[in-house]
C-alpha atoms as a PDB file:
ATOM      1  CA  UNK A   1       0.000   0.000   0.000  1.00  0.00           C
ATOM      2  CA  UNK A   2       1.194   3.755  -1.250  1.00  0.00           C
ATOM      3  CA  UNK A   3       1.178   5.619   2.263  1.00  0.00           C
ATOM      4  CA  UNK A   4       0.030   9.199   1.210  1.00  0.00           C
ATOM      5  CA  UNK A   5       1.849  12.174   2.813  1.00  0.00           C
ATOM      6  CA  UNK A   6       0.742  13.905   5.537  1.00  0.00           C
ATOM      7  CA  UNK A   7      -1.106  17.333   4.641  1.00  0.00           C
ATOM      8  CA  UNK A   8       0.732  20.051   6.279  1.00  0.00           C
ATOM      9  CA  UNK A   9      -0.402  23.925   6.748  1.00  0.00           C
ATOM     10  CA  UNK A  10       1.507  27.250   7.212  1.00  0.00           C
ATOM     11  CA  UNK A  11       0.177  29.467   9.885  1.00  0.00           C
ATOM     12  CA  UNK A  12       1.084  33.086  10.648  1.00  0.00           C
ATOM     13  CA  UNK A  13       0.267  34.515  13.423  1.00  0.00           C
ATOM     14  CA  UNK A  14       0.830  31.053  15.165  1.00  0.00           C
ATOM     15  CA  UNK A  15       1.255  32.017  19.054  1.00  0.00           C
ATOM     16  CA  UNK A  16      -1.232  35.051  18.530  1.00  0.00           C
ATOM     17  CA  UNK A  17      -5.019  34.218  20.292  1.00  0.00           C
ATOM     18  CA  UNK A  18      -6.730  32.799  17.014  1.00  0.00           C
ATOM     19  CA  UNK A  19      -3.252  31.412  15.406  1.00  0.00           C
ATOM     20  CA  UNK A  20      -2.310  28.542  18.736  1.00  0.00           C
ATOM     21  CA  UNK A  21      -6.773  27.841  18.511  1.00  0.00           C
ATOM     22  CA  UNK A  22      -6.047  26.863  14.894  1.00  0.00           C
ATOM     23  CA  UNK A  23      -2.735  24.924  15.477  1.00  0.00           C
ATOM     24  CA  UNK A  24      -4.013  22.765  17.978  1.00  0.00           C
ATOM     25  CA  UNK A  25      -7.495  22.046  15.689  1.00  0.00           C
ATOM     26  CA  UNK A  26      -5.214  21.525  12.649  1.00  0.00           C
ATOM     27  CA  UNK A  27      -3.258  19.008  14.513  1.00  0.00           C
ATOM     28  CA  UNK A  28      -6.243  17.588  16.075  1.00  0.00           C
ATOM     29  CA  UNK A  29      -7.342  16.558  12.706  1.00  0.00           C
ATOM     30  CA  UNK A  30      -3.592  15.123  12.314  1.00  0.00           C
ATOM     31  CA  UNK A  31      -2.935  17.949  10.135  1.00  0.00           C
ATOM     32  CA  UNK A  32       1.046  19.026  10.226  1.00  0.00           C
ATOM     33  CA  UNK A  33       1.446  22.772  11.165  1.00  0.00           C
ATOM     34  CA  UNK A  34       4.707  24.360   9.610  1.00  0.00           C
ATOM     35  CA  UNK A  35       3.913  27.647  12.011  1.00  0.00           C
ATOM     36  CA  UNK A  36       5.919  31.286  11.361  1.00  0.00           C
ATOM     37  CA  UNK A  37       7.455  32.716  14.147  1.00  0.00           C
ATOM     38  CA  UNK A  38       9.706  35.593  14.673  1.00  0.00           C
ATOM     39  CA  UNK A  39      11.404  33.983  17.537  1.00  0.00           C
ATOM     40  CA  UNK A  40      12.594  30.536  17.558  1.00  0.00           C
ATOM     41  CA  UNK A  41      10.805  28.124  19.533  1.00  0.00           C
ATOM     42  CA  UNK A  42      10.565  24.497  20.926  1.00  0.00           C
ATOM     43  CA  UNK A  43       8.822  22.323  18.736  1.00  0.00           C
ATOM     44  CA  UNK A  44       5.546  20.768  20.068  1.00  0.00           C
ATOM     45  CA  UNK A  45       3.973  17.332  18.739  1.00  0.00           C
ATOM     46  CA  UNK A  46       2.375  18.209  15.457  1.00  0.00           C
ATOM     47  CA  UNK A  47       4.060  21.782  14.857  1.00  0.00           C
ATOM     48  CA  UNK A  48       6.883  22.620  13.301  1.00  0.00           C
ATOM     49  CA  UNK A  49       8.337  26.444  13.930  1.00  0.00           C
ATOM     50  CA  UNK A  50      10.064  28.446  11.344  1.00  0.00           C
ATOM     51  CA  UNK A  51      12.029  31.602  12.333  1.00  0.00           C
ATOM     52  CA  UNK A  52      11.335  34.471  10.597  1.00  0.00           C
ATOM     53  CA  UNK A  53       9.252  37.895   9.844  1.00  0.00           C
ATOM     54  CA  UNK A  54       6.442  38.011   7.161  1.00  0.00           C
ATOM     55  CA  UNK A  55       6.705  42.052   7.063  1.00  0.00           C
ATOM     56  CA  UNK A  56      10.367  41.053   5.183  1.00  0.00           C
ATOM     57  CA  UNK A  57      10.985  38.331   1.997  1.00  0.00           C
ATOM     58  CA  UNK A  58      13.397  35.728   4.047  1.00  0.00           C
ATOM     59  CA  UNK A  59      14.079  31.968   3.989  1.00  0.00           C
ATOM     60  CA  UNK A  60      10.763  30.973   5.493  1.00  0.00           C
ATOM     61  CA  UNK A  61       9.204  31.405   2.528  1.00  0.00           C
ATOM     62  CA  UNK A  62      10.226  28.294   1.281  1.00  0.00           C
ATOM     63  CA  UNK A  63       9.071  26.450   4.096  1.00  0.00           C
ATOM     64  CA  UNK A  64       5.685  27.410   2.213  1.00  0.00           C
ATOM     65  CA  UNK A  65       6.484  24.286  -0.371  1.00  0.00           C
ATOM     66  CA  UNK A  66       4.432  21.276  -0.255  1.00  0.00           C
ATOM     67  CA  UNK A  67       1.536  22.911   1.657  1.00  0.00           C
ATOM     68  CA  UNK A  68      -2.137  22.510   1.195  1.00  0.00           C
ATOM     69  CA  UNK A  69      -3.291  25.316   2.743  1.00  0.00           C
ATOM     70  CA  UNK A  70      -2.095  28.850   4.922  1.00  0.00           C
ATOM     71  CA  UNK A  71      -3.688  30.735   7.346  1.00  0.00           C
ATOM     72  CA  UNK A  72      -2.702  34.190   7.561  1.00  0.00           C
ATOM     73  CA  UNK A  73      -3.208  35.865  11.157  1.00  0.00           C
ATOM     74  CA  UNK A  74       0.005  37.882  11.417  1.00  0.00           C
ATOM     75  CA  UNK A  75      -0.078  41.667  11.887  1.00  0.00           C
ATOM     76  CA  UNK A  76       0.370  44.645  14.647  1.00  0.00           C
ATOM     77  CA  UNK A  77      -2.364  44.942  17.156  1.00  0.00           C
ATOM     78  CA  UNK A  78      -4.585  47.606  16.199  1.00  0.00           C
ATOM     79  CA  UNK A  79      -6.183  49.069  19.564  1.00  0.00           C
ATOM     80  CA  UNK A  80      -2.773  48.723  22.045  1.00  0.00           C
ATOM     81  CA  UNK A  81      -1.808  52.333  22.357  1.00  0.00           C
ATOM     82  CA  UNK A  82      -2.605  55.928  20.844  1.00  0.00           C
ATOM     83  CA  UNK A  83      -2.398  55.849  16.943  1.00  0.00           C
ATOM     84  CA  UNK A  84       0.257  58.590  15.350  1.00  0.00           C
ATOM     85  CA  UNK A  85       2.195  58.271  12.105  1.00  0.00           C
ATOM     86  CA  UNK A  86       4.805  55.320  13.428  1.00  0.00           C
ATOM     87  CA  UNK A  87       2.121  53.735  14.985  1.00  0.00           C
ATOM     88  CA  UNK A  88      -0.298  53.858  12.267  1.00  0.00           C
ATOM     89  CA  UNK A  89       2.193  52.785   9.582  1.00  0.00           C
ATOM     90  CA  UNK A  90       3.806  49.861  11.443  1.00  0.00           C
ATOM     91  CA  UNK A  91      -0.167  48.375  11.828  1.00  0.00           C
ATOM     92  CA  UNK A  92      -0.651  49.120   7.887  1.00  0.00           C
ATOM     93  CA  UNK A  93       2.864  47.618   7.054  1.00  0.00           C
ATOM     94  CA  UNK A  94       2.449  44.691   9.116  1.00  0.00           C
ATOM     95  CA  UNK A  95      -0.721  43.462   7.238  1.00  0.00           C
ATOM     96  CA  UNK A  96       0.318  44.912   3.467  1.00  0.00           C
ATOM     97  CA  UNK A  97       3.873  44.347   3.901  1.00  0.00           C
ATOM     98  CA  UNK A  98       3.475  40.586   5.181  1.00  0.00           C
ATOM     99  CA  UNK A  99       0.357  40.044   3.338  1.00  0.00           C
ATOM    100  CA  UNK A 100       1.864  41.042   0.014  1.00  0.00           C
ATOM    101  CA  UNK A 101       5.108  38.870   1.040  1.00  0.00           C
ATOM    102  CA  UNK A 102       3.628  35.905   1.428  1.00  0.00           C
ATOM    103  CA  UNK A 103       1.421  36.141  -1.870  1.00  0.00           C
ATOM    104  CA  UNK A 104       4.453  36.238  -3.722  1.00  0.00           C
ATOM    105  CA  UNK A 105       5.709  33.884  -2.177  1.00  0.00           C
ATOM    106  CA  UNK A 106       2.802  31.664  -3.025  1.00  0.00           C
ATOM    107  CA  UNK A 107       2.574  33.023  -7.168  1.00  0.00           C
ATOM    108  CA  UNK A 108       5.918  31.226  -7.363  1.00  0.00           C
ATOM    109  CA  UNK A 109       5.311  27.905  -5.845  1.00  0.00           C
ATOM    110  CA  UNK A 110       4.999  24.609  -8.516  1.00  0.00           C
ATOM    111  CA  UNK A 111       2.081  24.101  -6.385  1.00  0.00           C
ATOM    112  CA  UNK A 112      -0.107  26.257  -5.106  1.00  0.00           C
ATOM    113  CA  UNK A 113      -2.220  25.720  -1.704  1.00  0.00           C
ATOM    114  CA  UNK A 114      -5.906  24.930  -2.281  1.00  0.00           C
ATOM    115  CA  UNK A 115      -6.373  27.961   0.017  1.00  0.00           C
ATOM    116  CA  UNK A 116      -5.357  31.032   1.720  1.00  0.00           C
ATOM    117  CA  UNK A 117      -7.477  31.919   4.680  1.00  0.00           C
ATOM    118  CA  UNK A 118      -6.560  35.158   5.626  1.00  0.00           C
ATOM    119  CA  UNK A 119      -7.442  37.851   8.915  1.00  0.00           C
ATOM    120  CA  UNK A 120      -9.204  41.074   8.036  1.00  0.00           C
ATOM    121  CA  UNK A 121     -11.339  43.464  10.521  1.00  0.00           C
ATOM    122  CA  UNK A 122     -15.191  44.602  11.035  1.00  0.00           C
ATOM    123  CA  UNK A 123     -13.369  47.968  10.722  1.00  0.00           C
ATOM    124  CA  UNK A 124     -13.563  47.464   6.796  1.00  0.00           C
ATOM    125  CA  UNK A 125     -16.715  48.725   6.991  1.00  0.00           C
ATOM    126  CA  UNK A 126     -16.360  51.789   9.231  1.00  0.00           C
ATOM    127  CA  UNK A 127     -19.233  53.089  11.886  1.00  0.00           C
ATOM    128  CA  UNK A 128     -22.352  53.071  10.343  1.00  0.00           C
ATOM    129  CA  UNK A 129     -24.951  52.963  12.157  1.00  0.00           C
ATOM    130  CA  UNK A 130     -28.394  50.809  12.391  1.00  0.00           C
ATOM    131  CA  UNK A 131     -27.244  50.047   8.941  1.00  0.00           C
ATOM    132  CA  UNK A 132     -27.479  46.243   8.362  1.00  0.00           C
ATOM    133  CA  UNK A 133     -23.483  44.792   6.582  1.00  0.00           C
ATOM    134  CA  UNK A 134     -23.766  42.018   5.171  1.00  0.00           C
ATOM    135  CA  UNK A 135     -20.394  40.779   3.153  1.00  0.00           C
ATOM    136  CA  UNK A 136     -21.380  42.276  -0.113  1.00  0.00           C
ATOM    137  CA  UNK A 137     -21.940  46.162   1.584  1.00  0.00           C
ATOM    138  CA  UNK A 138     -19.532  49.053   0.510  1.00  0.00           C
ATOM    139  CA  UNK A 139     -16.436  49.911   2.464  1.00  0.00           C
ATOM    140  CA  UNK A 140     -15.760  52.649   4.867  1.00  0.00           C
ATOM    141  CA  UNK A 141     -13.432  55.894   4.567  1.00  0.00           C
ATOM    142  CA  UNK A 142     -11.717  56.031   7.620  1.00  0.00           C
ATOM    143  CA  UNK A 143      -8.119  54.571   8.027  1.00  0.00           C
ATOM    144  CA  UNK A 144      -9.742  51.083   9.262  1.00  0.00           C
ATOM    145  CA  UNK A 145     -11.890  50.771   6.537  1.00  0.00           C
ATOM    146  CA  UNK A 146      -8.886  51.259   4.045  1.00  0.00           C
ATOM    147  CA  UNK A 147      -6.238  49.355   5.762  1.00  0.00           C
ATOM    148  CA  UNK A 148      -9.003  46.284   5.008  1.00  0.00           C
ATOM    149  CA  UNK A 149      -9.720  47.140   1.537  1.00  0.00           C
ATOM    150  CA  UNK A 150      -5.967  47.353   0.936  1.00  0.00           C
ATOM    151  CA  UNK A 151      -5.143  44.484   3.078  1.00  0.00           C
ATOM    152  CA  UNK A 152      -8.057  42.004   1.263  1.00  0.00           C
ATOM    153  CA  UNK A 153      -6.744  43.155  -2.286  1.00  0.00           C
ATOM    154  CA  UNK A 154      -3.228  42.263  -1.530  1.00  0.00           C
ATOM    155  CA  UNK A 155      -4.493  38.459  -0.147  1.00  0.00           C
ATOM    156  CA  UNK A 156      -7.169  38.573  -3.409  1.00  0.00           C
ATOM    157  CA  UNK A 157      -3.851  38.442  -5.630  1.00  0.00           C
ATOM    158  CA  UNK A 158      -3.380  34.929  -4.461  1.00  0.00           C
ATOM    159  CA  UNK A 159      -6.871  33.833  -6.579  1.00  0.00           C
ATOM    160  CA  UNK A 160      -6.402  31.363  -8.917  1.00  0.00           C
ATOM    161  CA  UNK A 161      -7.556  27.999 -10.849  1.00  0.00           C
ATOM    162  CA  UNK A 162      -5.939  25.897  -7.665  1.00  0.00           C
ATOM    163  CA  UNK A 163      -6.053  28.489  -4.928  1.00  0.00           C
ATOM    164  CA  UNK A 164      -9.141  30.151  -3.193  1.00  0.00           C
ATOM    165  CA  UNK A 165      -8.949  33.272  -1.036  1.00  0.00           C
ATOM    166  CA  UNK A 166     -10.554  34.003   2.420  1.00  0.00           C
ATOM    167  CA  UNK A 167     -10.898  36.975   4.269  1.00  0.00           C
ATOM    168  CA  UNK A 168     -11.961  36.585   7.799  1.00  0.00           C
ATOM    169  CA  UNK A 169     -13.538  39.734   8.648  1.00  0.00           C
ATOM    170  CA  UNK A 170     -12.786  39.725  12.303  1.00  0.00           C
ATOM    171  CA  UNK A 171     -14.978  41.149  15.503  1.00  0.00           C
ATOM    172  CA  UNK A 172     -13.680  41.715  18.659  1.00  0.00           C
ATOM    173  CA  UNK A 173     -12.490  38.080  19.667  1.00  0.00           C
ATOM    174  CA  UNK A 174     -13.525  37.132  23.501  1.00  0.00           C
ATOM    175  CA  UNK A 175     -10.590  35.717  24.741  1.00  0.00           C
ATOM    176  CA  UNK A 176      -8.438  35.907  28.611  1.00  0.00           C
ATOM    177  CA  UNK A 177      -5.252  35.150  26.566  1.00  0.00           C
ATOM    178  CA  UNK A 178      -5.152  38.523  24.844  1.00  0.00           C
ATOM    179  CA  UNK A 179      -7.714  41.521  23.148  1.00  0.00           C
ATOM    180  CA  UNK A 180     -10.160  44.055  25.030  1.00  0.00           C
ATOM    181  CA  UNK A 181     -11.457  41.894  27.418  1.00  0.00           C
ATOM    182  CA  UNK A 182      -8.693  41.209  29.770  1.00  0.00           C
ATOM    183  CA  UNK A 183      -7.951  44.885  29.956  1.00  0.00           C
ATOM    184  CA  UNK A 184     -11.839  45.293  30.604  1.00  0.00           C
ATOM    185  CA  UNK A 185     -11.891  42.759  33.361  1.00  0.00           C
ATOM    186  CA  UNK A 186     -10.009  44.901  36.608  1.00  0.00           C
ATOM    187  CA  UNK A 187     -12.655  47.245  35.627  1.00  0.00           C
ATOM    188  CA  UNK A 188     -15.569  45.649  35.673  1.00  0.00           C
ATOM    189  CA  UNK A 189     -14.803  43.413  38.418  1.00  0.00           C
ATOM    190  CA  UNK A 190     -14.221  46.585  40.717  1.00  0.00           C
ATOM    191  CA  UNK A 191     -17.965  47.884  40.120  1.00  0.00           C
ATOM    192  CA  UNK A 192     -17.049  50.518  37.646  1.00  0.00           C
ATOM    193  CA  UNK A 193     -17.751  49.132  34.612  1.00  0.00           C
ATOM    194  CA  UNK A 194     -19.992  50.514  32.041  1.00  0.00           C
ATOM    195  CA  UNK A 195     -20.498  51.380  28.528  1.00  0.00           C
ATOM    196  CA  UNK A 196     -17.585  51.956  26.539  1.00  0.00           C
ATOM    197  CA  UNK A 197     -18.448  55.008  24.530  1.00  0.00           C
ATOM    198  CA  UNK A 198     -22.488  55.602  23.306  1.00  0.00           C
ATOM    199  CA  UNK A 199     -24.376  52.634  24.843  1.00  0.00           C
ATOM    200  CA  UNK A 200     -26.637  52.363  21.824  1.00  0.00           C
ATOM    201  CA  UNK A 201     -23.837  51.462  18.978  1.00  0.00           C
ATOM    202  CA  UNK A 202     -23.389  47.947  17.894  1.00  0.00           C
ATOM    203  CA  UNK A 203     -20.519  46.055  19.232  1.00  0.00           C
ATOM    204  CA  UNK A 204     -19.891  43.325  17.163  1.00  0.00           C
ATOM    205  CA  UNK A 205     -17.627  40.227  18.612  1.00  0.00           C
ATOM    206  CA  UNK A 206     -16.831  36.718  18.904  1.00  0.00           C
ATOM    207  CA  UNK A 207     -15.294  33.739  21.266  1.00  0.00           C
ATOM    208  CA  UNK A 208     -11.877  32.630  20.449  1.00  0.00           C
ATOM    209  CA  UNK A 209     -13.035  29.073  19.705  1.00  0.00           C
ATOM    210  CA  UNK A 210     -15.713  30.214  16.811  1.00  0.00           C
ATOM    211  CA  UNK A 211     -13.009  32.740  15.342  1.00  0.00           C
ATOM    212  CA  UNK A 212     -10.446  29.555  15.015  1.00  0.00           C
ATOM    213  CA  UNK A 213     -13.356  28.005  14.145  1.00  0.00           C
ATOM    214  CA  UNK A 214     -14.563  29.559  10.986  1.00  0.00           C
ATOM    215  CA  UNK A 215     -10.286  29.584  10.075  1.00  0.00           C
ATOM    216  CA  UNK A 216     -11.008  25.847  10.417  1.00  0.00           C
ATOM    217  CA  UNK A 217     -14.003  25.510   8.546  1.00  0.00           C
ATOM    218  CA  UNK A 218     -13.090  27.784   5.959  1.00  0.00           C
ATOM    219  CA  UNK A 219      -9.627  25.818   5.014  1.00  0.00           C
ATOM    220  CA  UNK A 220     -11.225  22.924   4.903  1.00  0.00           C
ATOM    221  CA  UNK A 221     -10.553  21.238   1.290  1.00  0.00           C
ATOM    222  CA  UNK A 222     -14.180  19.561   1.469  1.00  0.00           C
ATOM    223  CA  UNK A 223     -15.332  23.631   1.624  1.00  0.00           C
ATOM    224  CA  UNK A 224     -14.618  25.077  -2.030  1.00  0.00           C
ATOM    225  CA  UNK A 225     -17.554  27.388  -1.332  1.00  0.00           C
ATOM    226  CA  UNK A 226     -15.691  29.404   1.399  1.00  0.00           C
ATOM    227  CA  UNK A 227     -14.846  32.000  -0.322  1.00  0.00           C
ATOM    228  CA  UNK A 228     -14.392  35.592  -0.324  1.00  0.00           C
ATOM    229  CA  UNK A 229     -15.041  37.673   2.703  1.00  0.00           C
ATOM    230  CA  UNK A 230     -16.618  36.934   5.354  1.00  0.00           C
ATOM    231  CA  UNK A 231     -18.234  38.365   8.907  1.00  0.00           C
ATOM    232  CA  UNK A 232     -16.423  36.557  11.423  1.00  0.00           C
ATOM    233  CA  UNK A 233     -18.564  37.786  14.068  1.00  0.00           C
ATOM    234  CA  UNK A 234     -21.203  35.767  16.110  1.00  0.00           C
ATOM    235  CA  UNK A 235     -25.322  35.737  15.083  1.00  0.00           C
ATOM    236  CA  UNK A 236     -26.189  37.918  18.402  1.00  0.00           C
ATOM    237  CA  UNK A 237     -26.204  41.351  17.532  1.00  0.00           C
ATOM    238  CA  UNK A 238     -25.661  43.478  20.474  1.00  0.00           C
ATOM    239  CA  UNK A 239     -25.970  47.406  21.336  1.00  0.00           C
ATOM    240  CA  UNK A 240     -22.568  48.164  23.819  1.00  0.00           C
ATOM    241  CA  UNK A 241     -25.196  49.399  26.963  1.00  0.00           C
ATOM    242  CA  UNK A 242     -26.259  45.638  26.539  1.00  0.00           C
ATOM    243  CA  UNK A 243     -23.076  44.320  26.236  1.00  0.00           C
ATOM    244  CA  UNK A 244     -21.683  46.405  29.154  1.00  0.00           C
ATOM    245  CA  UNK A 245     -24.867  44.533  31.106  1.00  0.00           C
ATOM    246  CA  UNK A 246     -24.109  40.991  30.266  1.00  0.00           C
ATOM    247  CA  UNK A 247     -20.606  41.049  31.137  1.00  0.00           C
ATOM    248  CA  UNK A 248     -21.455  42.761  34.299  1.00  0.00           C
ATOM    249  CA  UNK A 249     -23.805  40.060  35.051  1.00  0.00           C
ATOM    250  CA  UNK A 250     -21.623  37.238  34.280  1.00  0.00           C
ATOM    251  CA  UNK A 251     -18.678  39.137  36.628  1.00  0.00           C
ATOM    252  CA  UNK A 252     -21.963  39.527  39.409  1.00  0.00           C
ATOM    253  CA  UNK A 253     -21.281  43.435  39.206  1.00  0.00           C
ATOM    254  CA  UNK A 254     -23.259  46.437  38.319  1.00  0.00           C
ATOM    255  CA  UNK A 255     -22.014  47.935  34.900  1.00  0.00           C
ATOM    256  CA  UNK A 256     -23.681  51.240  35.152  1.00  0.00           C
ATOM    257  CA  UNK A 257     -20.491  53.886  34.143  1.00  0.00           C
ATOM    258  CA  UNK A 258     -19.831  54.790  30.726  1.00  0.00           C
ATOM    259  CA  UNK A 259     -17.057  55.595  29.518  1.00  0.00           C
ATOM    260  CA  UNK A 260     -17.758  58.814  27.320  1.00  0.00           C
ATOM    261  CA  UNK A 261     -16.601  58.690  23.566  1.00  0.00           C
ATOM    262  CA  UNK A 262     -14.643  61.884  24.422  1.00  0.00           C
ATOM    263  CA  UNK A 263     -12.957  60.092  27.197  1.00  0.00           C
ATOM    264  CA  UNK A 264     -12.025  57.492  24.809  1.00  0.00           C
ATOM    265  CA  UNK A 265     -10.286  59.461  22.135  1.00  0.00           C
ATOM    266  CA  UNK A 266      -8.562  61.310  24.826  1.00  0.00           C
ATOM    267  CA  UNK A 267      -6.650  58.249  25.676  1.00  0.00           C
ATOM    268  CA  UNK A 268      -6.574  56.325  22.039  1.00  0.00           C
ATOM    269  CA  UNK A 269      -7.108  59.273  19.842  1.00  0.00           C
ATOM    270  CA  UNK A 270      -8.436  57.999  16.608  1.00  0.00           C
ATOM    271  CA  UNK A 271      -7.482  54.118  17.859  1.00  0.00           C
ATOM    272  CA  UNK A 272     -10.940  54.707  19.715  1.00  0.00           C
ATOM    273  CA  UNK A 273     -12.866  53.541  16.489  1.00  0.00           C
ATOM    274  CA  UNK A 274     -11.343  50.001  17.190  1.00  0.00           C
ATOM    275  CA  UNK A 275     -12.897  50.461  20.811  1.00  0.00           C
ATOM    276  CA  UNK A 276     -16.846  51.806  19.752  1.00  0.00           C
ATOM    277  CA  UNK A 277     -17.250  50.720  16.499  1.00  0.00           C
ATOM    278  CA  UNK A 278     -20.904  50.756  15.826  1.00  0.00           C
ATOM    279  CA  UNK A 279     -21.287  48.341  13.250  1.00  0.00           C
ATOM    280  CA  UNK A 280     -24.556  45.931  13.141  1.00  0.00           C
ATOM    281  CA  UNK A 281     -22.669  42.963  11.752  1.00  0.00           C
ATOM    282  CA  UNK A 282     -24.602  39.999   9.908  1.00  0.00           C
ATOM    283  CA  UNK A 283     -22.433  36.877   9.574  1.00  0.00           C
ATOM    284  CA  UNK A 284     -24.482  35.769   6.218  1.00  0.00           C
ATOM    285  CA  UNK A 285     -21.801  34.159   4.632  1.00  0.00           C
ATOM    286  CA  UNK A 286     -21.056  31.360   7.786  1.00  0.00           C
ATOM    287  CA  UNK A 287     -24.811  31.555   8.137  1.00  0.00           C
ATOM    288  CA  UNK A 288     -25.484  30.325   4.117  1.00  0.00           C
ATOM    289  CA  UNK A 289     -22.473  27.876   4.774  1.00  0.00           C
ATOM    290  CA  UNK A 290     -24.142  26.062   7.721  1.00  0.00           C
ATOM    291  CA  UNK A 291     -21.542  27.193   9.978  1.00  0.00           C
ATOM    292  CA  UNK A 292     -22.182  25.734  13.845  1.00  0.00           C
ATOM    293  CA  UNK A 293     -21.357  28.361  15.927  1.00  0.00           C
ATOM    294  CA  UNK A 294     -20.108  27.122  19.563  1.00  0.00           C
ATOM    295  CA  UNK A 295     -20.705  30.296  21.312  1.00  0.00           C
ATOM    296  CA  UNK A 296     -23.873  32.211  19.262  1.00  0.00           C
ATOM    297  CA  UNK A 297     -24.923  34.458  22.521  1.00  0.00           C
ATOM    298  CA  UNK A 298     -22.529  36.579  24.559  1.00  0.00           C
ATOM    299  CA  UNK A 299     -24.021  35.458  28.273  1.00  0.00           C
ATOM    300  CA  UNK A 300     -22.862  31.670  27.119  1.00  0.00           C
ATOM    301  CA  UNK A 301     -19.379  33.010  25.621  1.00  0.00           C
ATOM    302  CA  UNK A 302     -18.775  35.152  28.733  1.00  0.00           C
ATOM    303  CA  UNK A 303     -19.585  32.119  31.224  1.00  0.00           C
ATOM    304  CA  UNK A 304     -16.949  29.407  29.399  1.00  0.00           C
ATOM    305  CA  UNK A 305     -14.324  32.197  30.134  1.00  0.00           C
ATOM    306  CA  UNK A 306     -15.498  33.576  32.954  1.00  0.00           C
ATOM    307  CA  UNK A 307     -17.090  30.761  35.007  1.00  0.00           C
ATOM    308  CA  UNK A 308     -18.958  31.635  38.437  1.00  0.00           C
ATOM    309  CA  UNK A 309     -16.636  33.299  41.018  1.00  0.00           C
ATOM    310  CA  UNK A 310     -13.998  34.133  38.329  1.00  0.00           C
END
């Protein structure tokens, strides 16, 4: 009997929040990882580190040979400190840059992955309002909305007869390991949690395991018709005052402070879009594809992270 090789994927992004939830489902499905890092690190059972920095051409893009499929979840946080010029183009750089690196990378290989899963943002499509976004609405203006436009074009060159593109069009991902909601916690837990920004904008989000999740599903070679953007947000579609609520409920706290917009902006100047988006998200395209979300409602998502006398 011909023993068939074992399918391997590249992963950026690798020890990020989403990138170590995909590793270990990848390798869970015995699924070799070939994972980017800019550090060297200890191998683990299934994954295999390469050193090296996706923002610059290197070695490592070799290690992209032989692969079925990449997931692309490398880039600067957005929302840790107060945007200026550095700031702002290090976050652009590290998406375009290392996006743009890796597609070429890809364009030269004898064969192509069957798919390129790749991280965008809800800030594509800017605040706007009660208006329902589905994956086909228009972009924003603001410098969210282009850094996503720009970033998805640069992972769109990658389209081809063998290779299909994904753009994960992230929420805020619910996770302790990293994001808003540790830094939210101290807060909250004290009794002075609240709002942040205008309690009647929608906050759109989702748990760490249905963000990996819809990586998953979406590189999945039984799933050509993942393709193209998509919300990566879960089905509940909350206002922030409501959101403020439920987390102070889970936490057993009152959540009755806002945080004014001004205050926000003070501290993150224009980061503070990141923060109050106001965007009334509709994951259609995971809906149409059957997607089973693990954590649809925010009280349930809350409670696996923050279980009773967290």
């Amino acid at each position: 009997m011909i023993e068939r090789p074992q399918e391997r994927v590249f992963v950026t992004g690798a020890t990020g929040v989403v990138g170590r939830a995909v590793c270990d489902g990848l390798v869970d499905r015995g699924i070799e990882v070939v994972a980017l890092s800019r550090r060297g690190r200890s191998e683990r059972p299934g994954v295999c580190f390469v050193q090296g920095n996706v923002s610059e051409p290197g070695p490592w893009q070799e290690a992209l040979e032989g692969t079925s499929g990449v997931v692309h979840l490398a880039g600067e946080p957005i929302a840790a400190s107060r945007w200026n010029g550095r700031v702002k183009k290090k976050i652009r750089s590290s998406r375009i840059e290392g996006t743009r690196n890796l597609v070429n990378a890809l364009k030269r290989l004898s064969s192509p992955p069957q798919a390129l899963v790749c991280a965008s943002a809800a800030g594509f499509y800017g605040p706007r309002g009660e208006e329902l976004l589905e994956e086909t609405s228009l972009p924003g203006d603001d410098f969210l909305a282009r850094l996503c436009v720009d970033w998805e074009a640069e992972a769109q060159r990658a389209q081809g007869p063998k290779t299909r593109v994904v753009s994960l069009r992230f929420g805020m991902i619910l996770s302790l390991q990293g994001g808003a909601l540790p830094r939210m916690l101290p807060i909250f837990r004290s009794g002075l949690g609240g709002p942040l920004g205008p309690s009647g904008r929608f906050t759109p989000w989702i748990h760490e395991e249905d963000a990996a999740g819809l990586a998953l599903a979406a590189l999945g070679q039984q799933s050509p018709s993942w393709q193209g953007p998509v919300n990566a947000v879960a089905p509940e579609m909350l206002r922030m005052g409501e959101w403020a609520r439920t987390l102070g409920g889970v936490l057993g706290r009152p959540a009755r402070l806002p945080v004014p917009e001004w205050a926000l902006r003070l501290i993150l100047g224009e980061a503070a879009i990141a923060v109050v988006p106001g965007q009334r998200l509709v994951p259609r395209a995971a809906e149409e594809r059957q997607y089973v979300y693990a954590h649809p409602e925010l009280k349930d998502a809350l409670r696996s992270l923050l279980p009773l006398g967290s």
